[in-house]
N, C-alpha and C. Protein backbone atom coordinates (compact mmCIF):
# COMPACT_ATOMS: atom_id res chain seq x y z
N UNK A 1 168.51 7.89 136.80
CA UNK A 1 169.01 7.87 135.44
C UNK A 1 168.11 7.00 134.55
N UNK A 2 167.74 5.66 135.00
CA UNK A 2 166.80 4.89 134.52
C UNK A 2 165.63 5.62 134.11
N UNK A 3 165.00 6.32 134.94
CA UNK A 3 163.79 7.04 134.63
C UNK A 3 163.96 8.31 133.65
N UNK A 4 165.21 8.78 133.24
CA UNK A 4 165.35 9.73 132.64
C UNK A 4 165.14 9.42 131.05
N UNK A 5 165.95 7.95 130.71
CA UNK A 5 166.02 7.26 129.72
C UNK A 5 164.79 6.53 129.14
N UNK A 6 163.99 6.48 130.17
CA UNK A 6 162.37 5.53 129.99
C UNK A 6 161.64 7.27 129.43
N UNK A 7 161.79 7.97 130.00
CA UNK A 7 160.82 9.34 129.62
C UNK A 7 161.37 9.74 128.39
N UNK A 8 162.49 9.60 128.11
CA UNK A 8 163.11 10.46 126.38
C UNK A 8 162.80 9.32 125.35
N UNK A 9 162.54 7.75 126.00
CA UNK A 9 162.12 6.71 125.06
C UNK A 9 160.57 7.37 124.81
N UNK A 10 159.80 7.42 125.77
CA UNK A 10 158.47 7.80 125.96
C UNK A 10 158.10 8.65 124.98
N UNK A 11 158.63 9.83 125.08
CA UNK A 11 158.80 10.79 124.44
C UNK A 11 159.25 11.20 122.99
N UNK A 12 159.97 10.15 122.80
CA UNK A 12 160.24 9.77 121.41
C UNK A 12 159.09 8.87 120.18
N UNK A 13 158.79 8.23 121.08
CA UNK A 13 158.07 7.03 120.54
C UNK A 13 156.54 7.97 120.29
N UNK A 14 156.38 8.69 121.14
CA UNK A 14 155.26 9.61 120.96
C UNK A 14 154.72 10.68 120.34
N UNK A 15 156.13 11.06 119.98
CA UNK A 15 156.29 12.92 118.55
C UNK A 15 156.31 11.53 117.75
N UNK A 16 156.93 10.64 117.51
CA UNK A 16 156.90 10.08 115.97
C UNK A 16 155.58 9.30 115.41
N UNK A 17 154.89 8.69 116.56
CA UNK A 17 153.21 8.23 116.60
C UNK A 17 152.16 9.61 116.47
N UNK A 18 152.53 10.64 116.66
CA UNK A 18 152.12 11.97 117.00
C UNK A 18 151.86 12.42 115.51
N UNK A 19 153.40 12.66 114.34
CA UNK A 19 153.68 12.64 113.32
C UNK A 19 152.73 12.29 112.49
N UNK A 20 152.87 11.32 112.21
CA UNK A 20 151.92 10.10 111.55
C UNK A 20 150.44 10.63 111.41
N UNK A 21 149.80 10.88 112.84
CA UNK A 21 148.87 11.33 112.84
C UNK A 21 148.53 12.75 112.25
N UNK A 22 149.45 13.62 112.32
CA UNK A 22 148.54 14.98 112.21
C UNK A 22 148.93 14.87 110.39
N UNK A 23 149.44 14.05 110.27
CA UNK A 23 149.15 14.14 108.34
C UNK A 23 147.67 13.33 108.03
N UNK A 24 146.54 13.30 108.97
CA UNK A 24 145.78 12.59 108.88
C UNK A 24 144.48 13.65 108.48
N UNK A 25 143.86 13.98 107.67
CA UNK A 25 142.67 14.97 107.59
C UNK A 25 141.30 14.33 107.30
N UNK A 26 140.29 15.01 107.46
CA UNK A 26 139.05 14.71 107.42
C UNK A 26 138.59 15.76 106.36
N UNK A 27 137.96 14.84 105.70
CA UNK A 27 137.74 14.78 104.02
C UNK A 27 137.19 16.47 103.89
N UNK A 28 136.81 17.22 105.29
CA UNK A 28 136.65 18.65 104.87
C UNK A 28 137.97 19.42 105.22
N UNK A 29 138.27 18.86 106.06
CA UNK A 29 139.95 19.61 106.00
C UNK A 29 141.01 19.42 105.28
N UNK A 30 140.59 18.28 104.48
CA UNK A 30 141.11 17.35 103.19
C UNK A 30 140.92 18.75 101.85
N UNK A 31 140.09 19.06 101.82
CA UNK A 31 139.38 19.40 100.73
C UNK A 31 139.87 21.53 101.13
N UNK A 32 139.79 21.67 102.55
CA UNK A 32 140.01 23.31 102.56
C UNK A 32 141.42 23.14 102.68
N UNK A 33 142.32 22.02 103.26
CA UNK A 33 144.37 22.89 102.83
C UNK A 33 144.32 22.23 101.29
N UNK A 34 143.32 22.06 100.67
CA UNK A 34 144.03 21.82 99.17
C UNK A 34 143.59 23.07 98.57
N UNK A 35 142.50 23.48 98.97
CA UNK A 35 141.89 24.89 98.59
C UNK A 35 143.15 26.03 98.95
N UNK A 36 143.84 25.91 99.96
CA UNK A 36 144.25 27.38 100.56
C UNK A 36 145.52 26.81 100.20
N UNK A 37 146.28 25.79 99.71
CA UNK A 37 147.66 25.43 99.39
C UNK A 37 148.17 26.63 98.71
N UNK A 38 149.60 26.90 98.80
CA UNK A 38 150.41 27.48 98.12
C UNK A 38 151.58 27.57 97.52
N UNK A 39 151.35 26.68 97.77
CA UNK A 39 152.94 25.60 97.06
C UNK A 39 152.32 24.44 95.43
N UNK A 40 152.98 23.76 94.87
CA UNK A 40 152.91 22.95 94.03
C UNK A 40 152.74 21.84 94.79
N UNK A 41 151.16 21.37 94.41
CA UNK A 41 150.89 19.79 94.91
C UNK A 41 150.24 19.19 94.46
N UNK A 42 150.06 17.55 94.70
CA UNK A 42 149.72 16.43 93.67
C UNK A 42 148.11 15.85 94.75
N UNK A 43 147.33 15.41 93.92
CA UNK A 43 146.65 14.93 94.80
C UNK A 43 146.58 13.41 93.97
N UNK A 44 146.75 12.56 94.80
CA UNK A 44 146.93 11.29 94.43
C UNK A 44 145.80 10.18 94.94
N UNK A 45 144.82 9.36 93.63
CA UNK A 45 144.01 8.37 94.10
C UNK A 45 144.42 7.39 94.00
N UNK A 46 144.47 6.41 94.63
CA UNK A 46 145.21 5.16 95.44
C UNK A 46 144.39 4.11 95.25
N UNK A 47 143.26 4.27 94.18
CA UNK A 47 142.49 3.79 93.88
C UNK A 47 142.33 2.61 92.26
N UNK A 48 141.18 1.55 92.64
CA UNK A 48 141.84 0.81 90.80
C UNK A 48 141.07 1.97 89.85
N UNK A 49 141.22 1.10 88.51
CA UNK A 49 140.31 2.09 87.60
C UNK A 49 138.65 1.97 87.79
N UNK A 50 138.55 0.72 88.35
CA UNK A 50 137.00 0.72 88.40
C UNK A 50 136.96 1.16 89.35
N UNK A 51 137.46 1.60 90.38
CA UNK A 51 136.85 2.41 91.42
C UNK A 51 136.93 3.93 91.32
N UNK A 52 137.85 4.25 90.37
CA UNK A 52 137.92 5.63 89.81
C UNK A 52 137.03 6.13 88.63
N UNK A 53 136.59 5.28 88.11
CA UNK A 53 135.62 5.45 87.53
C UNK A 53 134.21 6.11 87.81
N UNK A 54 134.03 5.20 88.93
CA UNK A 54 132.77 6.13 90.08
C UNK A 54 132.83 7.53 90.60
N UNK A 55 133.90 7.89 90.19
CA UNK A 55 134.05 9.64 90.66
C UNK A 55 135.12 9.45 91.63
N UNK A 56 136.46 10.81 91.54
CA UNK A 56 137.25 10.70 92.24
C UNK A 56 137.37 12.51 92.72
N UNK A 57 138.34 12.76 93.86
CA UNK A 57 138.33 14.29 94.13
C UNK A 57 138.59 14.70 92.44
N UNK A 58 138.50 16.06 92.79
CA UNK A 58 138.51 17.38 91.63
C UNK A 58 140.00 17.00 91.14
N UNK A 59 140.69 16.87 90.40
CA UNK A 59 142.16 17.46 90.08
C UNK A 59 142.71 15.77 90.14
N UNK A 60 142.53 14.62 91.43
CA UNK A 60 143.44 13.67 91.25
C UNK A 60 143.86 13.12 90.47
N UNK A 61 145.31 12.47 90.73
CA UNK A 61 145.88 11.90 89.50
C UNK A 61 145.91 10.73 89.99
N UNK A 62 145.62 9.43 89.10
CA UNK A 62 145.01 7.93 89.70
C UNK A 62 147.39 7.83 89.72
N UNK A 63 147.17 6.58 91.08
CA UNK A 63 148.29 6.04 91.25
C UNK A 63 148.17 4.65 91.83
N UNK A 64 147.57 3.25 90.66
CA UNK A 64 146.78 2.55 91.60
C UNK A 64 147.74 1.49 92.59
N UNK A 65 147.19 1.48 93.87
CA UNK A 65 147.92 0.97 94.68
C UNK A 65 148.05 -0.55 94.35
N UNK A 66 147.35 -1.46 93.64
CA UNK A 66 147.88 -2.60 93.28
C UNK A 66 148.16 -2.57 91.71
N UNK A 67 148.82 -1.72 91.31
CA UNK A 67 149.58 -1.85 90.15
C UNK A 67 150.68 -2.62 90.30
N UNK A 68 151.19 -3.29 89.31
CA UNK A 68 152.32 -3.83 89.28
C UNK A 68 153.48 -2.98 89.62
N UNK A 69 153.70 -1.74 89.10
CA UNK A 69 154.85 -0.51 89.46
C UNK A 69 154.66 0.43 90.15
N UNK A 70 153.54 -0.38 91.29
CA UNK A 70 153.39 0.89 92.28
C UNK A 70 154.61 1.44 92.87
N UNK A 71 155.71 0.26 93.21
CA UNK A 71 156.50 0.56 94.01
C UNK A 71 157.24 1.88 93.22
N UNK A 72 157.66 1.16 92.22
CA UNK A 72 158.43 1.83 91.23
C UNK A 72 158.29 3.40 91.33
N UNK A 73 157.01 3.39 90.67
CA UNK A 73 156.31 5.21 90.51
C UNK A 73 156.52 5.46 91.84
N UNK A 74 155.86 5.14 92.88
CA UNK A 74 156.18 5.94 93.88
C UNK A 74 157.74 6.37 94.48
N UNK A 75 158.61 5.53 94.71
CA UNK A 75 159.97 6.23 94.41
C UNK A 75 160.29 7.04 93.42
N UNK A 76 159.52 7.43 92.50
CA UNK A 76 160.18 7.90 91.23
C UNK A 76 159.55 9.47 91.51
N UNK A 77 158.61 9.76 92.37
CA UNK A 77 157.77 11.12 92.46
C UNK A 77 158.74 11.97 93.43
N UNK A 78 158.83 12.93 92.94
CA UNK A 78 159.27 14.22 93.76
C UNK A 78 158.90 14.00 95.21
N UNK A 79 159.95 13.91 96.45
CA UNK A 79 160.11 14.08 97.87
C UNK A 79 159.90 15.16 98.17
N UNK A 80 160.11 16.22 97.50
CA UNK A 80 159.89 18.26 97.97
C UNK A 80 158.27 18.51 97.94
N UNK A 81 157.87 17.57 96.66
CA UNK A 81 156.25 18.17 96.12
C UNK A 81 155.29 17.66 97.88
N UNK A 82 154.28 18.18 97.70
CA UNK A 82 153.24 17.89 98.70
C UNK A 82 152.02 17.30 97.97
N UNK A 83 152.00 15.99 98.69
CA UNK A 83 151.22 15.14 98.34
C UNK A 83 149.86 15.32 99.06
N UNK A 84 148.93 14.75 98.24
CA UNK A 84 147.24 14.17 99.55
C UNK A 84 147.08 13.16 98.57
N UNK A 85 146.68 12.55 99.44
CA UNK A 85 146.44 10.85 99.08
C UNK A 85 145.32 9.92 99.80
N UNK A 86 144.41 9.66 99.26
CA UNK A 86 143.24 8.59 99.60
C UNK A 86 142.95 7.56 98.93
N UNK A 87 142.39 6.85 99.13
CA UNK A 87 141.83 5.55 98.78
C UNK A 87 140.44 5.18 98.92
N UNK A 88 139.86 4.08 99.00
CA UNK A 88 138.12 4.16 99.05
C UNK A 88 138.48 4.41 100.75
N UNK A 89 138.92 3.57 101.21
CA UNK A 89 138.24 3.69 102.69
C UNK A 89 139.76 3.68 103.77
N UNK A 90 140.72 4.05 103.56
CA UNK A 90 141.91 4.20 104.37
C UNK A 90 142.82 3.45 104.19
N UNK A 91 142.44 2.29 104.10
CA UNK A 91 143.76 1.21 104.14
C UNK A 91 145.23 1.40 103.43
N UNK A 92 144.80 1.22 102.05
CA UNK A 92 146.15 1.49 101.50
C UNK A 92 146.53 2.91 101.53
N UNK A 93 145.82 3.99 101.18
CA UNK A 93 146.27 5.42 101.69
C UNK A 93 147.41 5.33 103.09
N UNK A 94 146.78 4.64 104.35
CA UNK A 94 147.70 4.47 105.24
C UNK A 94 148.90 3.86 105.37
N UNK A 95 149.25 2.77 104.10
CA UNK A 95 149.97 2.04 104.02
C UNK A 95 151.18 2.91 102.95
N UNK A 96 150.47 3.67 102.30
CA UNK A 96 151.48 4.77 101.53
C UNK A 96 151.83 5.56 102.54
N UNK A 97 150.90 6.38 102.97
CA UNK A 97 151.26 7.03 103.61
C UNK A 97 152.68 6.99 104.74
N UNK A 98 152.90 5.92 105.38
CA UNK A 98 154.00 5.28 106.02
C UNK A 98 155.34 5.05 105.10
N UNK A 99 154.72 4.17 104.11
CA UNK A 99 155.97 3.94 102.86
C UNK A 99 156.59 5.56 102.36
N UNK A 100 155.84 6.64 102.50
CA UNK A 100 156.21 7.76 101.99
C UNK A 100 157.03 8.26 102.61
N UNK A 101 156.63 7.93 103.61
CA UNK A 101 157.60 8.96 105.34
C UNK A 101 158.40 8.05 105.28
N UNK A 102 158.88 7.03 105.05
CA UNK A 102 160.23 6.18 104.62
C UNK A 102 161.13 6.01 103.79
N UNK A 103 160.58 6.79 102.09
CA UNK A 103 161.21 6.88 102.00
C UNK A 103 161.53 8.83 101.47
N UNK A 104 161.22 9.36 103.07
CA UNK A 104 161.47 10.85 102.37
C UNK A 104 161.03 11.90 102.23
N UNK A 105 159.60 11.63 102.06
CA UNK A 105 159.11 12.29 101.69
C UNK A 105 158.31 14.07 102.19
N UNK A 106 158.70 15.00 102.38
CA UNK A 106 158.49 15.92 103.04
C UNK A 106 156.89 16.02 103.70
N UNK A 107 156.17 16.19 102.57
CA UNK A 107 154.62 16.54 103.37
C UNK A 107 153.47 15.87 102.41
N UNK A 108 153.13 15.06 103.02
CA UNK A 108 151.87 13.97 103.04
C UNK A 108 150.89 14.38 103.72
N UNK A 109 149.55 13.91 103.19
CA UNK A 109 148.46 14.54 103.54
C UNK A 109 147.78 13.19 103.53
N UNK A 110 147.13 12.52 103.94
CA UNK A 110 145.83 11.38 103.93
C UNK A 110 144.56 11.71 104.39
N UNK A 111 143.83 11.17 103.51
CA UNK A 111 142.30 11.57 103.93
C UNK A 111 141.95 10.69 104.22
N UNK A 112 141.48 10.90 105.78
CA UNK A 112 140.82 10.07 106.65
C UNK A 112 139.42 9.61 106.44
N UNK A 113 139.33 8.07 105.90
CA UNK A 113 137.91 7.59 105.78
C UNK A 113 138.19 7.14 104.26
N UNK A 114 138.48 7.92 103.48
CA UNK A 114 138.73 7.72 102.00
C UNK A 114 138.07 8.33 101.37
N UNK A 115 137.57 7.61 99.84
CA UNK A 115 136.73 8.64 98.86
C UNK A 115 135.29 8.26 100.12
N UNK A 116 134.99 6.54 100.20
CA UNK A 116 133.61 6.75 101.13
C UNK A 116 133.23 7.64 102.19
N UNK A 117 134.34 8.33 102.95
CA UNK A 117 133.84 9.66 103.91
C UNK A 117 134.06 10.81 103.04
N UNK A 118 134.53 10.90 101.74
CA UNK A 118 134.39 12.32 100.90
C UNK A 118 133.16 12.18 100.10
N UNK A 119 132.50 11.26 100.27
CA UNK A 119 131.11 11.34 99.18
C UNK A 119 130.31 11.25 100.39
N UNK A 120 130.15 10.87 101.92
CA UNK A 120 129.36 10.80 102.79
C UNK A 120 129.18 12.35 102.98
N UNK A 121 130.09 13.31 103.26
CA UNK A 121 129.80 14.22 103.38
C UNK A 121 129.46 15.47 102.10
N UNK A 122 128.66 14.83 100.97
CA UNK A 122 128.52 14.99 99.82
C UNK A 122 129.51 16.33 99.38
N UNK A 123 130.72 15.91 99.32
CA UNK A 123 131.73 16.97 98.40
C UNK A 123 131.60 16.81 97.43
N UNK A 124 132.48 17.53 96.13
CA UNK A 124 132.45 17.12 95.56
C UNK A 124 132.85 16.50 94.86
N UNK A 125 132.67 15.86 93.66
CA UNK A 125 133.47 14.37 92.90
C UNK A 125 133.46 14.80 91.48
N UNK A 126 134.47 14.63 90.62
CA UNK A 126 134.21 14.60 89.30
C UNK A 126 134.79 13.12 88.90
């Protein structure tokens, strides 16, 4: 019985670490499910203004992660819509990304690496 209860812990702990991950894309698979989307979605830079300034994806809408009302706005955005969300280099993207799936939020997308692995693999930037 012990061992039954250690494997469904196992098992648990592992679809939800599992989770987490496959909302994780690489800045070209980032870039083709926003291409082939078919639903209504936001792409969100997580970025300040001076770093948005330097060029951000096609379409994003800045949401900067050390704003004073980050918290705020982000509770305030649609849970149904489908998000993608990066930052320069992962950190806070990952840190939304978690806060999102907490509070709700259906389908999150993060780009793995940030804008620095979407300009390494020269995409493009406006």
């Amino acid at each position: 019985m012990r061992n039954v209860i250690c494997l469904i812990l196992l098992l648990a702990v592992g679809t939800s670490c599992q989770g987490q991950v496959a909302n994780q894309l690489s800045p070209k698979s980032f870039q083709a499910q926003i291409d082939q989307e078919q639903e209504n979605f936001v792409i969100l830079d997580l970025r300040t203004d001076e770093e948005v300034a330097e060029g951000k994806v096609p379409g994003a809408e800045q949401l900067d992660f050390y704003g004073d009302d980050f918290d705020e706005k982000l509770k305030a955005l649609n849970k149904e819509t489908t998000y993608y969300i990066y930052c320069r280099s992962g950190g806070r993207s990952g840190k939304t990304l978690s806060q999102m799936k907490d509070l709700g939020f259906k389908k999150v997308y993060e780009m793995r690496g940030g804008m620095n692995a979407w300009k390494a693999k020269g995409l493009e930037i406006e």
